[in-house]
Protein backbone atom coordinates (compact mmCIF):
# COMPACT_ATOMS: atom_id res chain seq x y z
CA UNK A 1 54.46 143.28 66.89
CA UNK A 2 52.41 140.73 64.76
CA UNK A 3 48.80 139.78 66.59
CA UNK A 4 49.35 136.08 65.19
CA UNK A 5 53.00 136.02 67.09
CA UNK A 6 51.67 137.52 69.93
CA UNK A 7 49.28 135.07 70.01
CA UNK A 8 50.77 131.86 69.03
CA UNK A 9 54.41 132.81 69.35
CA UNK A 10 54.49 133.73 72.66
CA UNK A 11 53.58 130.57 74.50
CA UNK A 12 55.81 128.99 71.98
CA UNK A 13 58.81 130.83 72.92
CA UNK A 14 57.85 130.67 76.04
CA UNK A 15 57.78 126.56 75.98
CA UNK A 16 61.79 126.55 74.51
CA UNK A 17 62.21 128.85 77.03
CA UNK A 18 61.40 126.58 80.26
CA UNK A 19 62.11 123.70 78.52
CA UNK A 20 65.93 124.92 78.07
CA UNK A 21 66.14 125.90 81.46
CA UNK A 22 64.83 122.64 82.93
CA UNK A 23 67.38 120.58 80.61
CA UNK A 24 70.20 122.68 82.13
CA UNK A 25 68.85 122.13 85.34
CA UNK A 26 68.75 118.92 84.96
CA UNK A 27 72.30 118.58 84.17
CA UNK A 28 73.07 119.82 87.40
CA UNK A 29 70.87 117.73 89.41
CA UNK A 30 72.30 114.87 90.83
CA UNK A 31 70.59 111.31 91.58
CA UNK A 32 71.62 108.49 93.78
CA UNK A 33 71.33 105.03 92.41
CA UNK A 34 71.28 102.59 95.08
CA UNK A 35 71.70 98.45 94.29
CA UNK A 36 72.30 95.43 96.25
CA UNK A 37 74.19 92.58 95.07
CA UNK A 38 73.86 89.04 96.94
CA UNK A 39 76.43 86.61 96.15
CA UNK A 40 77.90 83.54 98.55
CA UNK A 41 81.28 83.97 97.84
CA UNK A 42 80.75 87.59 99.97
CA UNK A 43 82.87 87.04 103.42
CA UNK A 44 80.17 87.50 105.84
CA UNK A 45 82.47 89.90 107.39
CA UNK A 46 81.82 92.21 104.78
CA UNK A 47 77.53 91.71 104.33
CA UNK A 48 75.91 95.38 103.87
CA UNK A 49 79.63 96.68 103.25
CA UNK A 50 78.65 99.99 101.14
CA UNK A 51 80.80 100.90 98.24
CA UNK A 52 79.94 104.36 96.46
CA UNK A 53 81.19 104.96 92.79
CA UNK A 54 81.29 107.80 90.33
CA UNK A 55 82.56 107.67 87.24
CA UNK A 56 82.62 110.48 84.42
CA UNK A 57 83.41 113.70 86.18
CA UNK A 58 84.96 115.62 83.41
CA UNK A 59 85.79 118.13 85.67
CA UNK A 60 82.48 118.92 86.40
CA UNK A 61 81.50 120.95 89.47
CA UNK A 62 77.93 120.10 91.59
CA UNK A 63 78.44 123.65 93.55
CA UNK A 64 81.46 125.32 95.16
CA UNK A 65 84.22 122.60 95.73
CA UNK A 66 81.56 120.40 94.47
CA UNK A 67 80.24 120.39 97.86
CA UNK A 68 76.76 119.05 96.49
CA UNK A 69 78.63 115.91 95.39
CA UNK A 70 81.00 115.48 98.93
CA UNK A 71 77.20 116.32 100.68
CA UNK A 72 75.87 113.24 98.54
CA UNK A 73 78.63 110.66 99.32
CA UNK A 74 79.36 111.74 103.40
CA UNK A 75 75.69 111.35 103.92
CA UNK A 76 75.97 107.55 102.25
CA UNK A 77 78.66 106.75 104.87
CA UNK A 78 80.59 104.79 102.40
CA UNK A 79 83.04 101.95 103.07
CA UNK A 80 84.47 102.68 100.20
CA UNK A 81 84.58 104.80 96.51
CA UNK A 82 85.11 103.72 93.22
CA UNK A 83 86.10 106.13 90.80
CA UNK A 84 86.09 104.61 87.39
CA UNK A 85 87.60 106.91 85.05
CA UNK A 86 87.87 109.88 83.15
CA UNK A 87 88.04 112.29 86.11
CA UNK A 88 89.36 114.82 83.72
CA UNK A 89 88.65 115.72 80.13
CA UNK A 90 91.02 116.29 77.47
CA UNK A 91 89.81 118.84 76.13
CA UNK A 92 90.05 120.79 79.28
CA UNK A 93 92.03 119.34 81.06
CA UNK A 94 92.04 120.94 84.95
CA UNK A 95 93.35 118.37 87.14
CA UNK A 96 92.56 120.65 90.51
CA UNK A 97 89.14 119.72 90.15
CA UNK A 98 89.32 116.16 90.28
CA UNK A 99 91.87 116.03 92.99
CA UNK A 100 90.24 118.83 95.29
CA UNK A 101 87.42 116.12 95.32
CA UNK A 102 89.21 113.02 95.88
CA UNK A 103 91.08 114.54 98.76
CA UNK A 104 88.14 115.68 100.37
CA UNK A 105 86.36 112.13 99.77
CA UNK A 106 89.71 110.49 101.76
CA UNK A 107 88.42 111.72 104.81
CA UNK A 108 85.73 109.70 104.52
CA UNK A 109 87.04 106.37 103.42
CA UNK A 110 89.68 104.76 101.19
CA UNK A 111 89.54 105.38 97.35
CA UNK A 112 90.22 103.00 94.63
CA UNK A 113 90.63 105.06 91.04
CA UNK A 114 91.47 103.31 87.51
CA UNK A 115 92.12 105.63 84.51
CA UNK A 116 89.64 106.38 81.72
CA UNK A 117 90.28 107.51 77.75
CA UNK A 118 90.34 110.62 78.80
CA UNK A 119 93.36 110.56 81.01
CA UNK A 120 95.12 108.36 78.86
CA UNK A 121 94.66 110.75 76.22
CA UNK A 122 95.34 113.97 78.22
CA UNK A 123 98.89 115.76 77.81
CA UNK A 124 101.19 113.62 79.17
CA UNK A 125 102.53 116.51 81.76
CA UNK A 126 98.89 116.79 83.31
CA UNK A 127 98.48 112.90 83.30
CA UNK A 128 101.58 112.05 85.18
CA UNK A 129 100.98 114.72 87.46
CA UNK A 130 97.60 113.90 88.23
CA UNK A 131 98.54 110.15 88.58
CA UNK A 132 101.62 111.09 91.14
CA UNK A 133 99.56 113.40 93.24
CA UNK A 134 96.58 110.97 93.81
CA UNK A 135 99.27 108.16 94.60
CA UNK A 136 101.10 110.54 96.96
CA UNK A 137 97.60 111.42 98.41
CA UNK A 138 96.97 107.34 99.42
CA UNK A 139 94.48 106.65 96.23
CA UNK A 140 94.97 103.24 95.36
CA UNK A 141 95.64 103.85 91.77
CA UNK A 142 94.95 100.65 89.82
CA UNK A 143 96.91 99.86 86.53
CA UNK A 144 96.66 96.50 85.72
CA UNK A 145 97.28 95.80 89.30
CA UNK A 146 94.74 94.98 92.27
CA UNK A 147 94.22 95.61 96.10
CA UNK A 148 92.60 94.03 99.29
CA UNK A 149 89.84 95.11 101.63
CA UNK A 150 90.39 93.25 105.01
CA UNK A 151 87.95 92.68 107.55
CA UNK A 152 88.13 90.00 110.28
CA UNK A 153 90.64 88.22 108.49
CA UNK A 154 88.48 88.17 105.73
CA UNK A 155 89.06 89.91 102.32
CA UNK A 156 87.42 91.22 98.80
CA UNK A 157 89.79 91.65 95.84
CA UNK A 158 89.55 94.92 94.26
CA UNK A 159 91.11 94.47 90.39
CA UNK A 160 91.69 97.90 88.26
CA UNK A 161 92.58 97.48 84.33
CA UNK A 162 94.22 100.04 82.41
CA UNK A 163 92.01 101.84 79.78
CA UNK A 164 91.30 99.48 76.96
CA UNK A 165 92.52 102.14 74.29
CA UNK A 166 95.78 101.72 75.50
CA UNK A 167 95.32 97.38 75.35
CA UNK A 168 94.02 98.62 71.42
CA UNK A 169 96.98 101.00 70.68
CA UNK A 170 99.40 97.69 71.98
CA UNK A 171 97.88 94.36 71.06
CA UNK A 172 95.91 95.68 68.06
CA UNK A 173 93.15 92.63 66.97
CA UNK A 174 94.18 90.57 69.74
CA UNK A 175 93.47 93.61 72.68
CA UNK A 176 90.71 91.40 74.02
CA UNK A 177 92.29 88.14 74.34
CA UNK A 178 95.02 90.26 76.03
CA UNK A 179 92.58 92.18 77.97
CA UNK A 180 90.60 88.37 79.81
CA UNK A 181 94.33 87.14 80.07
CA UNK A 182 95.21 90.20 82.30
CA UNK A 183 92.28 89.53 84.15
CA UNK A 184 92.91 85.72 84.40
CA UNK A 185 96.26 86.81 85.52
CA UNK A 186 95.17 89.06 88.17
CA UNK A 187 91.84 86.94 89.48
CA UNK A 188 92.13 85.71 93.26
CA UNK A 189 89.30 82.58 92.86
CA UNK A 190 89.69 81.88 96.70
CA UNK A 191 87.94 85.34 96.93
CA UNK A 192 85.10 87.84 95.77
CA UNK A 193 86.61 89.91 93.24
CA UNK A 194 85.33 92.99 91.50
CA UNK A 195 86.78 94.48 88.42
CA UNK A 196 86.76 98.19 87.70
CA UNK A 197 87.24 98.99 83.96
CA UNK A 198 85.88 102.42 82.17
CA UNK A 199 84.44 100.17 79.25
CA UNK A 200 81.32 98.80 79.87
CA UNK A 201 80.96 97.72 76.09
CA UNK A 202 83.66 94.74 76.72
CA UNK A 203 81.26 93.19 79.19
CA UNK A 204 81.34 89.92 77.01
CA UNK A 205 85.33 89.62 77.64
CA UNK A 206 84.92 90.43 81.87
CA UNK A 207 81.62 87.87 82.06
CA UNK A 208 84.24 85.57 80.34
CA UNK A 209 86.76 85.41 83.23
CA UNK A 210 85.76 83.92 87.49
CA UNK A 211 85.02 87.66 88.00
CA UNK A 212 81.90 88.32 90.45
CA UNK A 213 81.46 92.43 90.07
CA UNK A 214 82.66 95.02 87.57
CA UNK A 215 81.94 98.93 87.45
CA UNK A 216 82.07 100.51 84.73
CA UNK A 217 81.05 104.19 83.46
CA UNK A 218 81.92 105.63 79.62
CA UNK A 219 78.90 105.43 78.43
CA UNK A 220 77.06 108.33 80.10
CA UNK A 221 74.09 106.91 79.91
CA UNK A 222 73.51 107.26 76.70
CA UNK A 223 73.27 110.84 76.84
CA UNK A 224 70.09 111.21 76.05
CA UNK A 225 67.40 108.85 77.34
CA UNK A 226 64.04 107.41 75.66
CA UNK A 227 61.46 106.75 77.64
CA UNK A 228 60.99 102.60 77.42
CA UNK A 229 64.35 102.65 75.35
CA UNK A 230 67.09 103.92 76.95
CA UNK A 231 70.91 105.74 75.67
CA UNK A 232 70.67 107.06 72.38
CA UNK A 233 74.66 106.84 71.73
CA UNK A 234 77.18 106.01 73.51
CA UNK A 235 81.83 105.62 72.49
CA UNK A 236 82.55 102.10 70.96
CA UNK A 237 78.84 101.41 70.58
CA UNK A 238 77.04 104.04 68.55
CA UNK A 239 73.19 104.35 68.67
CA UNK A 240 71.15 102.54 71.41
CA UNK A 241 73.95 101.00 73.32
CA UNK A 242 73.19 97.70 74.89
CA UNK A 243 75.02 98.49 77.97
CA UNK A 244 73.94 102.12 78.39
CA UNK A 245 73.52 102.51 82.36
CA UNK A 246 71.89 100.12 84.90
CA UNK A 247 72.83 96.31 85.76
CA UNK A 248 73.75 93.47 83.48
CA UNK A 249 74.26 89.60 83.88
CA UNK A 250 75.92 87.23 82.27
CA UNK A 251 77.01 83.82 83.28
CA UNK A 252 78.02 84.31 86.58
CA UNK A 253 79.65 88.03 86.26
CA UNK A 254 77.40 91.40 87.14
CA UNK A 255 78.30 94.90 86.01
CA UNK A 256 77.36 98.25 86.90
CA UNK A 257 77.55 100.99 85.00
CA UNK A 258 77.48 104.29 85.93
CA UNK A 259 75.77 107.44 83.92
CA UNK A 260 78.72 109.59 85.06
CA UNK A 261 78.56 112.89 85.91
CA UNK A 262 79.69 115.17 83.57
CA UNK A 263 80.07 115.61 79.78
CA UNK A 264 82.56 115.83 77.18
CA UNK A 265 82.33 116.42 73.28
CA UNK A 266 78.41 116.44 73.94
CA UNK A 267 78.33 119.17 76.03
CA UNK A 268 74.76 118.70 77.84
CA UNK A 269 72.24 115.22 78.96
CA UNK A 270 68.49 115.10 77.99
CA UNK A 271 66.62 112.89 80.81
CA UNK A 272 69.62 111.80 81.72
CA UNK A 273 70.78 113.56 85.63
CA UNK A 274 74.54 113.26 86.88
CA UNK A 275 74.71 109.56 88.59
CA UNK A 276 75.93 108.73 91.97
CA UNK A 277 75.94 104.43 92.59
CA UNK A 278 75.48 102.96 95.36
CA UNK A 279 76.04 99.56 96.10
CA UNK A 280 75.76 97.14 99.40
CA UNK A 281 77.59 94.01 98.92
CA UNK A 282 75.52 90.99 100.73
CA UNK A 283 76.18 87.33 101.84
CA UNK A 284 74.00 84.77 100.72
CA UNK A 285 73.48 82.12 103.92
């Protein structure tokens, strides 16, 4: 072998070598985000109430039964999960993975789920199926439809939107108008209502409605992250997506959006570990 390779080669190889490895691991290595929103129309009944989403699983797997995932969320002790869609992938679709997970996360508390382009776009066999079992299971499957959290005679409104492909495939160049007048539609104002929709990129349309909270996910965080810069791409907003992963404000609306968990057409993350948010809801005296 060459004395030059040997000599500069070698640690070079050796560089792509770790460097590889510590990507994939990486990809694998989950994080816990943890936030706390203050706002006064929070029922005191529900200050530090702890709500848990993920978003983006793609069928992913964080060890056997995704048991490093479950470990994650139990040890949160959750009042709640969000997931925010595209629990499945398309492209692979395996519905068992999603739904192993969800079951096991009922044990711990209730679970509010809202589709993502992914399911929509799935074969329609594995999407109805996958709907139907998590609504036989007790998910609170939101379609353009909302729930309640009670405590004390106190409650939070819990609004879930359809995907916004399928509000594109129907209303065309008026999707968003139709998209704020579901939500205007839906809106409780005598309560604290948060808004789960997979597109964080419409964040302009849910800050224009009396909503107080919206997660979101889709993005996955860019995919790969800059240091001081952020996502590098992200669906419906190309390079260096505005609202890429973290918190935004705007007029009296915040959103959260998740990095997700797994991947899809881009099949790995660069600085950019599986997500699990955490959020504690408090009053403001």
């Amino acid at each position: 072998m060459n004395k030059k390779f040997l000599k500069y080669g070698t640690p070079f190889l050796a560089l792509i070598i770790v460097s590889g490895a510590l990507v994939i691991y990486s990809n694998f290595k989950l994080e816990t985000t943890e936030y706390t929103i203050e706002n006064e129309s929070i029922p005191k009944s529900f200050d530090g109430f702890k709500l848990v989403q993920i978003s983006d699983l793609h069928n992913a797997s964080f060890g056997e039964s995704n048991r490093n995932l479950l470990e994650i969320i139990e040890a949160e002790k959750p009042d709640a999960v969000f997931v925010t869609g595209d629990s499945i992938d398309r492209f692979r679709t395996d519905i068992d993975v999603p739904i192993e997970l969800i079951e096991s996360i009922l044990k711990i508390c209730d679970v509010y789920f809202i589709i993502g382009n992914h399911e929509l776009g799935a074969d329609n066999n594995a999407y109805f199926k996958f709907i139907d079992t998590l609504t036989e299971m007790g998910v609170f499957v939101l379609k353009d439809s909302d729930a309640y959290i009670e405590r004390d005679n106190e409650k939070i409104q819990i609004i879930g939107l359809n995907d916004a492909s399928n509000y594109k495939a129907i209303y065309n160049d008026d999707f968003k108008v139709n998209l704020t007048d579901t939500i205007n539609k839906l809106d409780d104002e005598n309560c604290f209502s948060i808004l789960l929709s997979h597109h964080p990129e419409l964040f302009p349309e849910y800050s224009s409605t009396n909503i107080d909270l919206v997660f979101s996910g889709h993005a996955h965080g860019g995919q790969f992250r800059l240091p001081f810069i952020g996502g590098v791409v992200a669906p419906e907003q190309g390079l260096f997506p505005k609202y890429d992963a973290g918190v935004f404000t705007e007029n009296n609306t915040t959103m959260i959006v998740s990095r997700g968990l797994g991947n899809s057409i881009i099949p790995v993350r660069i600085n950019n570990s599986p997500e699990v948010v955490v959020v504690t809801i408090k009053t403001v005296d």
